[in-house]
PDB file of N, CA and C in Angstrom:
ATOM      1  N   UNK A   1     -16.507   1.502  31.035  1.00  0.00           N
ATOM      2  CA  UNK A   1     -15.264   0.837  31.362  1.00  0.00           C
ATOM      3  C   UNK A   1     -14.263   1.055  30.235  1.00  0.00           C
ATOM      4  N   UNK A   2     -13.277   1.538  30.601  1.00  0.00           N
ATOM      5  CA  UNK A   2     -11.855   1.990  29.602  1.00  0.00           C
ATOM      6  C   UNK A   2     -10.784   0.672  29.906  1.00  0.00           C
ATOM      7  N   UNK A   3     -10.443   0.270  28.197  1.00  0.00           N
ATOM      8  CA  UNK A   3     -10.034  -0.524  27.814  1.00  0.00           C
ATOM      9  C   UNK A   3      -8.255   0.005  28.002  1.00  0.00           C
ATOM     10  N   UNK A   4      -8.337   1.286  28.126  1.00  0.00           N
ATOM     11  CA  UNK A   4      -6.905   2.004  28.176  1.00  0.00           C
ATOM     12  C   UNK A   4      -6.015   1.527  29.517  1.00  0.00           C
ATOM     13  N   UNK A   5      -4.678   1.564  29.336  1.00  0.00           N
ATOM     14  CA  UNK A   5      -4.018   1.383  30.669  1.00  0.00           C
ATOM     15  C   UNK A   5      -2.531   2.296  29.972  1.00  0.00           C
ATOM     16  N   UNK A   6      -2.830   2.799  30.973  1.00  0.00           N
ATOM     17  CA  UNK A   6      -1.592   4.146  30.452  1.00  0.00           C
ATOM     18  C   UNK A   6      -1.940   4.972  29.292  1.00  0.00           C
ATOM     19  N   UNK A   7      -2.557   5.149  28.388  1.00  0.00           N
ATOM     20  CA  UNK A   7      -2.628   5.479  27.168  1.00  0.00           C
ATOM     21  C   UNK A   7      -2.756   4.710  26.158  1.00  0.00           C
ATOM     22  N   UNK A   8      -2.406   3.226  26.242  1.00  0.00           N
ATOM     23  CA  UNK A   8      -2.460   2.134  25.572  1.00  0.00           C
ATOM     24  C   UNK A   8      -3.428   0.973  25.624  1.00  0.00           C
ATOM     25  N   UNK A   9      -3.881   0.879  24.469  1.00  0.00           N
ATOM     26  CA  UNK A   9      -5.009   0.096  24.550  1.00  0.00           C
ATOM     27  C   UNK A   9      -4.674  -1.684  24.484  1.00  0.00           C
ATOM     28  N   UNK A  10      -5.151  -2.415  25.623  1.00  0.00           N
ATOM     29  CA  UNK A  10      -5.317  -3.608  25.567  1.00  0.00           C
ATOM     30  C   UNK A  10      -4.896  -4.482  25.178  1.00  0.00           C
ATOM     31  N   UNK A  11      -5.754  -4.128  23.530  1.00  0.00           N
ATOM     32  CA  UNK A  11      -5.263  -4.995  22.297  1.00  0.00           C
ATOM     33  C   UNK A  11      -4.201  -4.630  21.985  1.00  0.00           C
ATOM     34  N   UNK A  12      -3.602  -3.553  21.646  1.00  0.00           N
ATOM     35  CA  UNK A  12      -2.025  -3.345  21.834  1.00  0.00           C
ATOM     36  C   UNK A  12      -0.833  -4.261  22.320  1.00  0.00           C
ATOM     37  N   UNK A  13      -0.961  -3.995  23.452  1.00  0.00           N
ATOM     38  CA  UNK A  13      -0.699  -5.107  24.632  1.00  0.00           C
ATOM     39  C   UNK A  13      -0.566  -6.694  24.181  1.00  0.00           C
ATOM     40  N   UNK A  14      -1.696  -7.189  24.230  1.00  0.00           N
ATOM     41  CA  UNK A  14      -2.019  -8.385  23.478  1.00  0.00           C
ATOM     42  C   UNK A  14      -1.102  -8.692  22.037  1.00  0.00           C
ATOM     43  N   UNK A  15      -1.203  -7.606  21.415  1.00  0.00           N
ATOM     44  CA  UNK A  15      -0.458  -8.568  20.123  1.00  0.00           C
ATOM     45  C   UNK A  15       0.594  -7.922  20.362  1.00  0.00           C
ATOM     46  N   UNK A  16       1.462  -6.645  21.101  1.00  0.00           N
ATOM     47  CA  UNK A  16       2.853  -6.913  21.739  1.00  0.00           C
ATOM     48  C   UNK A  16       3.450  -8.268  22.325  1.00  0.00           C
ATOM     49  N   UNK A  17       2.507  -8.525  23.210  1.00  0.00           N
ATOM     50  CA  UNK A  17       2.526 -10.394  23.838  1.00  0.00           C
ATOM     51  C   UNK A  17       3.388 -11.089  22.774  1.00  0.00           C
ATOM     52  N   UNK A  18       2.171 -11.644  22.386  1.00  0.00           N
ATOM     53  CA  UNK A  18       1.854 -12.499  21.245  1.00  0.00           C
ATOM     54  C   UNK A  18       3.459 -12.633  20.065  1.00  0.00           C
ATOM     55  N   UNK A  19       3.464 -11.285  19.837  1.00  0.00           N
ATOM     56  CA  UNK A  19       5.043 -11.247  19.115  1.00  0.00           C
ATOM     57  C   UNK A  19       6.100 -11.271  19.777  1.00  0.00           C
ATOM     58  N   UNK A  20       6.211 -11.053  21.303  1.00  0.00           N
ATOM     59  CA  UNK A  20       7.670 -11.048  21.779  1.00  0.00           C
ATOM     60  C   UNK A  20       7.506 -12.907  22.218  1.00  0.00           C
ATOM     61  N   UNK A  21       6.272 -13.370  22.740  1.00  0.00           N
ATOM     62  CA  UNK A  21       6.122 -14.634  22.776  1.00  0.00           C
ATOM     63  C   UNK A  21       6.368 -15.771  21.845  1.00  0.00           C
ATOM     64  N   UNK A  22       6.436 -15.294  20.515  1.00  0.00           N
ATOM     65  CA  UNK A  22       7.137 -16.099  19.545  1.00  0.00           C
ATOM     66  C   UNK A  22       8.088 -16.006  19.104  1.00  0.00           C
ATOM     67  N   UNK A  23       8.750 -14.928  19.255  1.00  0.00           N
ATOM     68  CA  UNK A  23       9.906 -14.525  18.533  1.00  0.00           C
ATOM     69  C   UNK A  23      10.867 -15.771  20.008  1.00  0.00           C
ATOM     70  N   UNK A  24      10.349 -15.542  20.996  1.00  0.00           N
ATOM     71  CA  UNK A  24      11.108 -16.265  22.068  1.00  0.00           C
ATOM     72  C   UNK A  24      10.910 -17.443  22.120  1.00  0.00           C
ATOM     73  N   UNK A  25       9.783 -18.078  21.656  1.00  0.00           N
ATOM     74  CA  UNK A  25       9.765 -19.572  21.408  1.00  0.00           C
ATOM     75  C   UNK A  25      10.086 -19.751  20.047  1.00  0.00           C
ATOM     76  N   UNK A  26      10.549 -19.189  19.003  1.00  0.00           N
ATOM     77  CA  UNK A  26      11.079 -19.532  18.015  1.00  0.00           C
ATOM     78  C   UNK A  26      12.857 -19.358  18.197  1.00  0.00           C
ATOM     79  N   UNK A  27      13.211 -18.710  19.016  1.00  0.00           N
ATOM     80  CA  UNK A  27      14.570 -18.410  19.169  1.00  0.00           C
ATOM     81  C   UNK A  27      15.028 -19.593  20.339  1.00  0.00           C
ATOM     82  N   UNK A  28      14.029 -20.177  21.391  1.00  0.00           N
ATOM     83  CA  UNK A  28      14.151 -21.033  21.970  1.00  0.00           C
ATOM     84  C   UNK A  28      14.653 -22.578  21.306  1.00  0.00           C
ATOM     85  N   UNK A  29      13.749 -22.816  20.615  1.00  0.00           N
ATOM     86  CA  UNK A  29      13.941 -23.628  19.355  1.00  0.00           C
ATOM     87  C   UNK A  29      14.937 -23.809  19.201  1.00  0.00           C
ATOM     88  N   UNK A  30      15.468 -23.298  18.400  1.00  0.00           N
ATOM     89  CA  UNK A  30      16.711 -23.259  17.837  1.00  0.00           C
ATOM     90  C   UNK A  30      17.649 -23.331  18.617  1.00  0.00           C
ATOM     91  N   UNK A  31      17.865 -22.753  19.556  1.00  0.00           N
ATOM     92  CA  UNK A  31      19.021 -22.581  20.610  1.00  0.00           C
ATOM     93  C   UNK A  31      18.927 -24.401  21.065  1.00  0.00           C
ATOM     94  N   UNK A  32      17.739 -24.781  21.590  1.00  0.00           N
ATOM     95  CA  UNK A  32      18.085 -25.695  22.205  1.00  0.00           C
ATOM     96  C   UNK A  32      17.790 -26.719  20.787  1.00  0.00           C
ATOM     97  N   UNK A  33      17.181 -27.186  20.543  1.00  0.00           N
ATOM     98  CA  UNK A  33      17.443 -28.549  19.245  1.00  0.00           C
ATOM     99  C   UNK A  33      18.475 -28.104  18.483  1.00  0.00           C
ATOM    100  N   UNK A  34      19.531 -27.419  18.065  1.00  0.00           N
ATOM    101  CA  UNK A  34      20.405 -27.206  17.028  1.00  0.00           C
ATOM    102  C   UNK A  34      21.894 -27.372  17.642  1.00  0.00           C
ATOM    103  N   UNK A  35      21.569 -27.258  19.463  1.00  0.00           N
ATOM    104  CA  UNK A  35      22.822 -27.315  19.943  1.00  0.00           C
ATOM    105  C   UNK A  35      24.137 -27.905  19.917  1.00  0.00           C
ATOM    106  N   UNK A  36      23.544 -29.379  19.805  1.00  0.00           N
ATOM    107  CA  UNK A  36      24.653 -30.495  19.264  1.00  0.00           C
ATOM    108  C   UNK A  36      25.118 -30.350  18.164  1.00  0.00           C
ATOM    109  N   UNK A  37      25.157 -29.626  17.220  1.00  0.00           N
ATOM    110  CA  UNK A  37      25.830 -29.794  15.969  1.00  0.00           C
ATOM    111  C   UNK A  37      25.984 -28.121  15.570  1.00  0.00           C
ATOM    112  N   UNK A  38      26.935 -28.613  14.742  1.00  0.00           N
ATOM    113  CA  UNK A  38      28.082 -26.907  14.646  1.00  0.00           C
ATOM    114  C   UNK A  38      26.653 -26.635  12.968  1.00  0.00           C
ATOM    115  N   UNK A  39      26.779 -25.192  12.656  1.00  0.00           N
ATOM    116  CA  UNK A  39      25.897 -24.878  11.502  1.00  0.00           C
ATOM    117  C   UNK A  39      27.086 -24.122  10.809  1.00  0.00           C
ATOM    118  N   UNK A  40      27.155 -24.540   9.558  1.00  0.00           N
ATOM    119  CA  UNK A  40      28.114 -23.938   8.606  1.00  0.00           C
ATOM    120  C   UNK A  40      27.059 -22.734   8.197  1.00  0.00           C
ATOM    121  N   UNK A  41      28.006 -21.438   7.275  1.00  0.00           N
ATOM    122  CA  UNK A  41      27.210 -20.467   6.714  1.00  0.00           C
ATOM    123  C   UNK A  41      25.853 -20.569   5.847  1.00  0.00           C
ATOM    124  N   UNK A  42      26.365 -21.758   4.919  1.00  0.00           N
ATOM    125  CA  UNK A  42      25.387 -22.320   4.037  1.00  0.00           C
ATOM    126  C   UNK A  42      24.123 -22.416   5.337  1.00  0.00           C
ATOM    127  N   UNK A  43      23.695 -23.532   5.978  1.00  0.00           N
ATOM    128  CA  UNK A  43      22.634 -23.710   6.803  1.00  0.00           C
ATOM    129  C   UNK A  43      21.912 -22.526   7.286  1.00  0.00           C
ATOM    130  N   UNK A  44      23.231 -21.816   8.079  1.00  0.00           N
ATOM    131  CA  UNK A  44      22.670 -20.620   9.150  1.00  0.00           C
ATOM    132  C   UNK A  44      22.306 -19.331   7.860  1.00  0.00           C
ATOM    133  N   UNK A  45      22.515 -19.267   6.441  1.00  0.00           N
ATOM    134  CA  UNK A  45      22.294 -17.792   6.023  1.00  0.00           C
ATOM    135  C   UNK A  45      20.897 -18.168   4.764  1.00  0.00           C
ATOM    136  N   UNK A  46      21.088 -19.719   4.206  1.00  0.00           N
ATOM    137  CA  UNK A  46      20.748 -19.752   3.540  1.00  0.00           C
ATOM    138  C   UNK A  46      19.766 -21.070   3.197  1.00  0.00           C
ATOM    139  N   UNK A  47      19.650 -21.954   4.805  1.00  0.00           N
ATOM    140  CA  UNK A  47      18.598 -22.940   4.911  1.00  0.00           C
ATOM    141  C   UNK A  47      19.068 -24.314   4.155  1.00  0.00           C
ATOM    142  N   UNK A  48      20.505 -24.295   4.407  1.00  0.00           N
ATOM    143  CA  UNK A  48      20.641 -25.066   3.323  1.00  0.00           C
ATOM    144  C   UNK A  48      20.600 -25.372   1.473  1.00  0.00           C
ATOM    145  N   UNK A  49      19.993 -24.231   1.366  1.00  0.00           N
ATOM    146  CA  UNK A  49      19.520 -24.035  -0.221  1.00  0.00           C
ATOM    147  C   UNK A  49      18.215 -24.979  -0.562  1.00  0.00           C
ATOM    148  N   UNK A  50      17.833 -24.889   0.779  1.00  0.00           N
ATOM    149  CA  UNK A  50      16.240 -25.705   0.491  1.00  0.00           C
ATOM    150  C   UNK A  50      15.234 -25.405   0.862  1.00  0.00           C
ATOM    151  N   UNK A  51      15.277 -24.108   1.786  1.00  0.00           N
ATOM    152  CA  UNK A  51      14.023 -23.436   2.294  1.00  0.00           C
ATOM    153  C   UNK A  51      13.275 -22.945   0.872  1.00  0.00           C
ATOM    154  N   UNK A  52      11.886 -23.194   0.982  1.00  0.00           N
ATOM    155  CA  UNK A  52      10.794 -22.535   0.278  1.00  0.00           C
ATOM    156  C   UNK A  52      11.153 -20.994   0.296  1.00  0.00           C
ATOM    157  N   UNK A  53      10.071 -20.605  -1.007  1.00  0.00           N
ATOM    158  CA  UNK A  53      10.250 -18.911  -1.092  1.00  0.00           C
ATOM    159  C   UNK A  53       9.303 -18.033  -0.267  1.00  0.00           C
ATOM    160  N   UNK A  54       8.486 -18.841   0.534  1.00  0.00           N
ATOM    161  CA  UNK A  54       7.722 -17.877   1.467  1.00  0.00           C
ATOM    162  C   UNK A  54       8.546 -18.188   2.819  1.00  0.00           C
ATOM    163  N   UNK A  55       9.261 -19.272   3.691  1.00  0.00           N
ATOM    164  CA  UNK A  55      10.105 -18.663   4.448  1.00  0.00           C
ATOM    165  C   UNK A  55      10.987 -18.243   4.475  1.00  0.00           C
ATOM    166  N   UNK A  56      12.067 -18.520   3.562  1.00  0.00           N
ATOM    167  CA  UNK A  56      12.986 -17.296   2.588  1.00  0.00           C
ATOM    168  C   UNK A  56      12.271 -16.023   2.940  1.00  0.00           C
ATOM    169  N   UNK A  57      11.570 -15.370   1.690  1.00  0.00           N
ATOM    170  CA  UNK A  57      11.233 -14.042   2.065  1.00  0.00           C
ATOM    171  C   UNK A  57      10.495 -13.572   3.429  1.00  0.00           C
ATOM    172  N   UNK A  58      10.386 -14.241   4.287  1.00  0.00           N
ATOM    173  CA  UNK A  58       9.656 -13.932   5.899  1.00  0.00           C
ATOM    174  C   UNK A  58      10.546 -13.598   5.885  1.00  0.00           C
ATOM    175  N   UNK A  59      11.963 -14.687   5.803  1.00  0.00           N
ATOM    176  CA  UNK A  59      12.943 -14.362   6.436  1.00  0.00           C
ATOM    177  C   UNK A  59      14.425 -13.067   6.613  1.00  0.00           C
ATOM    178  N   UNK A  60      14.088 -12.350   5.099  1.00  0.00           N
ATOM    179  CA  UNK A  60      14.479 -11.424   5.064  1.00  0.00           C
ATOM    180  C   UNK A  60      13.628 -10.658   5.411  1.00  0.00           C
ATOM    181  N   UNK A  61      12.321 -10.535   5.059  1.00  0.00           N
ATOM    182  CA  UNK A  61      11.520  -9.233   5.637  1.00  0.00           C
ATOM    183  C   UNK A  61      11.802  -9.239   7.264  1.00  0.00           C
ATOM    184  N   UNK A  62      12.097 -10.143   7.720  1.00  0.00           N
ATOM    185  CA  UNK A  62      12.468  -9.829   9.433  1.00  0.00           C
ATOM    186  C   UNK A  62      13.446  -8.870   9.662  1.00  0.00           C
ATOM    187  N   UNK A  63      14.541  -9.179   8.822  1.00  0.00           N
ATOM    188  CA  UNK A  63      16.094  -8.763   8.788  1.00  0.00           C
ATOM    189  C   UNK A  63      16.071  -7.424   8.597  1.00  0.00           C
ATOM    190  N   UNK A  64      15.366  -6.830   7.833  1.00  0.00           N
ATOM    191  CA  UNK A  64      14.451  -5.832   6.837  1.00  0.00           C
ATOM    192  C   UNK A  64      14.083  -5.124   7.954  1.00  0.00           C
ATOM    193  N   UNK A  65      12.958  -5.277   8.985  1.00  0.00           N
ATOM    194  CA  UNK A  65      12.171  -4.528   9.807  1.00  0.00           C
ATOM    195  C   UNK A  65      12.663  -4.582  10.902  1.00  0.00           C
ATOM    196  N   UNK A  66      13.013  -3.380  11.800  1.00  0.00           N
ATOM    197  CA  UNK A  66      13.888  -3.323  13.016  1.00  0.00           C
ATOM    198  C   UNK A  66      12.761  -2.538  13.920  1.00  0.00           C
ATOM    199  N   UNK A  67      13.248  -2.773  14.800  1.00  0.00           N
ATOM    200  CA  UNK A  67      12.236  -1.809  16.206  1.00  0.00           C
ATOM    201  C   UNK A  67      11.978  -0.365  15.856  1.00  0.00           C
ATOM    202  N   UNK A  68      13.489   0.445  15.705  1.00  0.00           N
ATOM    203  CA  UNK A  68      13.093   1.533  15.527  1.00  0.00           C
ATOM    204  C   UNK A  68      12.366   1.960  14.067  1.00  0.00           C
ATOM    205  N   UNK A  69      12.395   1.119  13.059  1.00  0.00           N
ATOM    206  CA  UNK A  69      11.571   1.568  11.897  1.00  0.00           C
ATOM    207  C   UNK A  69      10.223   1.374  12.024  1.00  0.00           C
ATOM    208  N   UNK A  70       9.809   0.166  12.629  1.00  0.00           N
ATOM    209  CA  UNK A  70       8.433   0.028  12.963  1.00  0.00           C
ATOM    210  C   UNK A  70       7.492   1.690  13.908  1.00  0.00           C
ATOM    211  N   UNK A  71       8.397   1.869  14.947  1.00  0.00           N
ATOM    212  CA  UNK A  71       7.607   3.091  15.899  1.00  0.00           C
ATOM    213  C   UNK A  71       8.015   4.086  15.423  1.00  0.00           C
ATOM    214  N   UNK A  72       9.199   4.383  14.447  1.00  0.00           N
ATOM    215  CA  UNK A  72       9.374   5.414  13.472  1.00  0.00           C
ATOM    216  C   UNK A  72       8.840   6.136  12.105  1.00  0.00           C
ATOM    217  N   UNK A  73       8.095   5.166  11.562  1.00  0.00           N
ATOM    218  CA  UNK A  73       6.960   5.179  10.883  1.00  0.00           C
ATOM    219  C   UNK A  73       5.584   5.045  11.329  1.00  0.00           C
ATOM    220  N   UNK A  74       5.578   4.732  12.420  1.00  0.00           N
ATOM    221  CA  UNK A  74       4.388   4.411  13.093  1.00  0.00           C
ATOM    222  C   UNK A  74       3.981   6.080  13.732  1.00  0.00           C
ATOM    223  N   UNK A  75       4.958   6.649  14.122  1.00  0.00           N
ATOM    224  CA  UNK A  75       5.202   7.619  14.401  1.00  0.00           C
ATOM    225  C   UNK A  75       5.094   9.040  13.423  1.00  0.00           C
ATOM    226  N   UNK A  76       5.651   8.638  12.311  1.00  0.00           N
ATOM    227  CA  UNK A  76       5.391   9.319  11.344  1.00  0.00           C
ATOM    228  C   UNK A  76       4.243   9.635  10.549  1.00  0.00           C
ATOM    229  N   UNK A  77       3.618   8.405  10.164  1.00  0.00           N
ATOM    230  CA  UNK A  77       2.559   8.112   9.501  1.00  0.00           C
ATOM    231  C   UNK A  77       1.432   9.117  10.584  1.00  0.00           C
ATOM    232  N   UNK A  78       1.132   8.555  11.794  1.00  0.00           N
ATOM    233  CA  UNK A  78       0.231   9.843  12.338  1.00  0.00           C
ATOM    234  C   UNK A  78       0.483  11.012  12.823  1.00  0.00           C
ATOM    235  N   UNK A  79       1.722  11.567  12.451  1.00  0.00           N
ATOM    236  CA  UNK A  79       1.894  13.250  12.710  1.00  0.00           C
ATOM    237  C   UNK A  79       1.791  13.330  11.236  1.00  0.00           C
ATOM    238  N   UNK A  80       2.110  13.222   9.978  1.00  0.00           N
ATOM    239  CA  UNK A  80       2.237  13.959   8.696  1.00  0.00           C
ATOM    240  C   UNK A  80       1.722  12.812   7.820  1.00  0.00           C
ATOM    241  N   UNK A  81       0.373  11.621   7.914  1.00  0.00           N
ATOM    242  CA  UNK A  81       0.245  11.229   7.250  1.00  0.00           C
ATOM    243  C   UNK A  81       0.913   9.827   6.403  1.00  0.00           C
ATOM    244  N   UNK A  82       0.007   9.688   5.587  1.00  0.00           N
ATOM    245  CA  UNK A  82       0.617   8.261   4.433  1.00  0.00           C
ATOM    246  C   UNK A  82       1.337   8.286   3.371  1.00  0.00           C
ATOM    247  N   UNK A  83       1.890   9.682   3.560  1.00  0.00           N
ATOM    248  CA  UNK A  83       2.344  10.622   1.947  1.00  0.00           C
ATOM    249  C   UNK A  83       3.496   9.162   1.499  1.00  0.00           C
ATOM    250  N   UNK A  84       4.382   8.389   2.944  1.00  0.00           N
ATOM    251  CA  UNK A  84       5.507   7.730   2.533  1.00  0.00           C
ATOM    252  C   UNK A  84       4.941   6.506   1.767  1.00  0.00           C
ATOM    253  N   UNK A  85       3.749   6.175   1.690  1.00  0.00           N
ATOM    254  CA  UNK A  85       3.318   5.461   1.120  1.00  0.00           C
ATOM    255  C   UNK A  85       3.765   5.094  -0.353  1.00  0.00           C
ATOM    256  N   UNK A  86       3.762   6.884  -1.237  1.00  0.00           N
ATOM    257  CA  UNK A  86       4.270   6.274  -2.571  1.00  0.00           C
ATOM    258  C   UNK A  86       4.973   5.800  -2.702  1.00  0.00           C
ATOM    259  N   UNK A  87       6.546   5.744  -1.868  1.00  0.00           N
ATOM    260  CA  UNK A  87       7.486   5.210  -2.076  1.00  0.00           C
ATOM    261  C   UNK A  87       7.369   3.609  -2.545  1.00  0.00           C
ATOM    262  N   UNK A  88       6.259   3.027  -1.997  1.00  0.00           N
ATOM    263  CA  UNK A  88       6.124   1.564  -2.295  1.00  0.00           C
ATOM    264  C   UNK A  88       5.661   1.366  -3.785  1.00  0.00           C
ATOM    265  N   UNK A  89       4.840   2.364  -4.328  1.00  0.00           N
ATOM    266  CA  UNK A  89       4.911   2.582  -6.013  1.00  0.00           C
ATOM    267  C   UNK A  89       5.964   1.475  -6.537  1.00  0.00           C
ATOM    268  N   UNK A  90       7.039   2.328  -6.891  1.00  0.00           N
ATOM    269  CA  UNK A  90       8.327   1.604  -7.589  1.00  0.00           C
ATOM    270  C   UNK A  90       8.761  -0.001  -7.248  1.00  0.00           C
ATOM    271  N   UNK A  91       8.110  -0.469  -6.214  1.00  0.00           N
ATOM    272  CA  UNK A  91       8.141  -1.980  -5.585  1.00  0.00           C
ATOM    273  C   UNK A  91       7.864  -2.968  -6.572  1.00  0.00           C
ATOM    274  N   UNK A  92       6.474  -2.584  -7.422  1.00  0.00           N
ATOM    275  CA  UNK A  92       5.809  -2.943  -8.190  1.00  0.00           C
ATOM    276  C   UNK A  92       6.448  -3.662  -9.320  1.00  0.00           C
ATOM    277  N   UNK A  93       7.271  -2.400  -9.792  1.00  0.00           N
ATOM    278  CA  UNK A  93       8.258  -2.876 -10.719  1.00  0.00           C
ATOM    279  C   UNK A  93       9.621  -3.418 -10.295  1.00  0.00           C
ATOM    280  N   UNK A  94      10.010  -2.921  -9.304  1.00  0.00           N
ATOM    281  CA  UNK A  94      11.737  -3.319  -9.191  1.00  0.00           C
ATOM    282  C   UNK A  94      11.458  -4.802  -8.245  1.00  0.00           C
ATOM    283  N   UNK A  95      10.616  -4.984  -7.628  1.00  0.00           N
ATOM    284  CA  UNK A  95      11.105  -6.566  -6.933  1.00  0.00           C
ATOM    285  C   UNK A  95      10.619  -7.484  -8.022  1.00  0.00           C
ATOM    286  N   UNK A  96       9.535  -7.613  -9.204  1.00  0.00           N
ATOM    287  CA  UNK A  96       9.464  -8.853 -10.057  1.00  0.00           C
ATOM    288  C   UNK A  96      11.349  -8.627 -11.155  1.00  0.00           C
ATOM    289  N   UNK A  97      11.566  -7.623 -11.165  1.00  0.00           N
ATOM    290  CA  UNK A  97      12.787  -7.361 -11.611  1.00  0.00           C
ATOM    291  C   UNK A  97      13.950  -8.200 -10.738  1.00  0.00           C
ATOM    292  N   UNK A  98      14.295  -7.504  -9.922  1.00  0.00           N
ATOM    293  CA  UNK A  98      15.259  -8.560  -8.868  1.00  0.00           C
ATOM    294  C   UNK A  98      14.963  -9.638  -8.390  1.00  0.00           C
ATOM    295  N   UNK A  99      14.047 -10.269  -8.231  1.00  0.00           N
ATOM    296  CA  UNK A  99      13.806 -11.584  -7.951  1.00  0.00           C
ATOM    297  C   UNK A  99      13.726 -12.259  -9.621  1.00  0.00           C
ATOM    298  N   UNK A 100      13.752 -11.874 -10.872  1.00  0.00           N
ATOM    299  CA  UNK A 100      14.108 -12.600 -11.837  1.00  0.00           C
ATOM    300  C   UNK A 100      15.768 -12.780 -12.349  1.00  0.00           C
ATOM    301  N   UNK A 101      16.255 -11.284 -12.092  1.00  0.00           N
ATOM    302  CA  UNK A 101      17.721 -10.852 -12.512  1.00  0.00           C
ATOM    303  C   UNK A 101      18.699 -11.139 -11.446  1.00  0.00           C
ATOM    304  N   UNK A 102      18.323 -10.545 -10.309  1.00  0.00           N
ATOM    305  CA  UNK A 102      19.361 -10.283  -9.329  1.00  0.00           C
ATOM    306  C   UNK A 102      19.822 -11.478  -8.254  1.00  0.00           C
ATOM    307  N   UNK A 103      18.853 -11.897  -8.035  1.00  0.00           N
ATOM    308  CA  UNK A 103      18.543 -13.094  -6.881  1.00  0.00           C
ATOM    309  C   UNK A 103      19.702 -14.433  -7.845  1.00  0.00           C
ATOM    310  N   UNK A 104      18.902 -14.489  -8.954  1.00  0.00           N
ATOM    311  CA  UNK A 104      19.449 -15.541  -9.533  1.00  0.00           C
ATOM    312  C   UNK A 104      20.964 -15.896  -9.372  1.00  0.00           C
ATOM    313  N   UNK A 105      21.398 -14.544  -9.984  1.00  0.00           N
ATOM    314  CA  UNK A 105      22.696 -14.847 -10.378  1.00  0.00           C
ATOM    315  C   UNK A 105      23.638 -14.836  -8.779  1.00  0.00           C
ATOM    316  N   UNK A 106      23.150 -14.246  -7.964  1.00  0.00           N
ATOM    317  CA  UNK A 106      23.806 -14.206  -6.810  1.00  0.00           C
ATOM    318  C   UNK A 106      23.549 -15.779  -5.733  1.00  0.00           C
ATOM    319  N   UNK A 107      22.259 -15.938  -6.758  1.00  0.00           N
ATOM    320  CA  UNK A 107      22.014 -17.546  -6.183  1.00  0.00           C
ATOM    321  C   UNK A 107      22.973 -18.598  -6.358  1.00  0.00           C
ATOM    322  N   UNK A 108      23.061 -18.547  -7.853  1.00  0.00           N
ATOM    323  CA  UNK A 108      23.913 -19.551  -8.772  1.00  0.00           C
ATOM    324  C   UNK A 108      25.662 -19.305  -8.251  1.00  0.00           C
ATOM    325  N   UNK A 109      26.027 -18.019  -8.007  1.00  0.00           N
ATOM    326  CA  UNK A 109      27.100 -17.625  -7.244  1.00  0.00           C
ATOM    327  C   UNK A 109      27.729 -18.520  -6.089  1.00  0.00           C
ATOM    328  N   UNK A 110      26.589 -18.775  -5.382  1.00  0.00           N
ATOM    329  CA  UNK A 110      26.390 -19.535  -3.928  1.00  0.00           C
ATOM    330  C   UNK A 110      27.425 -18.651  -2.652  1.00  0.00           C
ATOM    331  N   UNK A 111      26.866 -17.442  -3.232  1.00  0.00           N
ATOM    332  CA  UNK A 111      27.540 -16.351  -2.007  1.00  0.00           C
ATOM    333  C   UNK A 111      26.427 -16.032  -1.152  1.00  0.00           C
ATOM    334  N   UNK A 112      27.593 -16.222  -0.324  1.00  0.00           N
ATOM    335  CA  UNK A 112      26.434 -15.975   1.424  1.00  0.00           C
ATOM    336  C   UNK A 112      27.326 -14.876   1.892  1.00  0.00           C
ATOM    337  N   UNK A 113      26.645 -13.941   2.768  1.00  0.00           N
ATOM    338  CA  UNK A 113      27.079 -12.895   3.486  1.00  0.00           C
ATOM    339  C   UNK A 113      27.341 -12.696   4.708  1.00  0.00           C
TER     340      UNK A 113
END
């Protein structure tokens, strides 16, 4: 018995689900409990200046990862490999860098985009 349907396996499927299913009950959310009241930039870009640093950074890594980069690398990675991998090398050093230098001062700024 083949787990395949079209070329695509199952589990595929399943955690396709699973992510368009939250992204829609998390966007649901919001739409409806936030309705009554207007959200200034501060709230809508920046949580108020009170969100924690792990949904903070979810929250840019979302902003960060788009459809076509996901199946574009996904894509890539199995015709020519993990070679793009090194690129994440330099991460190592430059994000404890900008999250000490850069973040700050643009924090203390209180510029939103």
């Amino acid at each position: 018995m083949s787990l395949m349907v079209g070329g695509v396996h199952l589990a595929e499927y399943a955690v396709f689900g699973i992510l368009m299913g939250a992204n829609l009950a998390v966007g649901l959310y919001f739409a409806l409990n936030r309705r009554s009241r207007r959200m200034n930039s501060d709230e809508a870009f920046l949580g108020s200046r009170t969100l924690g640093i792990v949904p903070l950074s979810l929250s840019i890594l979302a902003t960060l990862v788009s459809a076509i980069g996901v199946v574009g690398f996904t894509a890539h990675f199995y015709t020519y490999g993990l070679h793009l991998l090194w690129s994440l090398v330099p991460l190592l050093f430059l994000v404890p860098v900008v999250s000490r230098i850069v973040v700050p001062v643009f924090y203390n700024l209180k510029i939103t985009s």
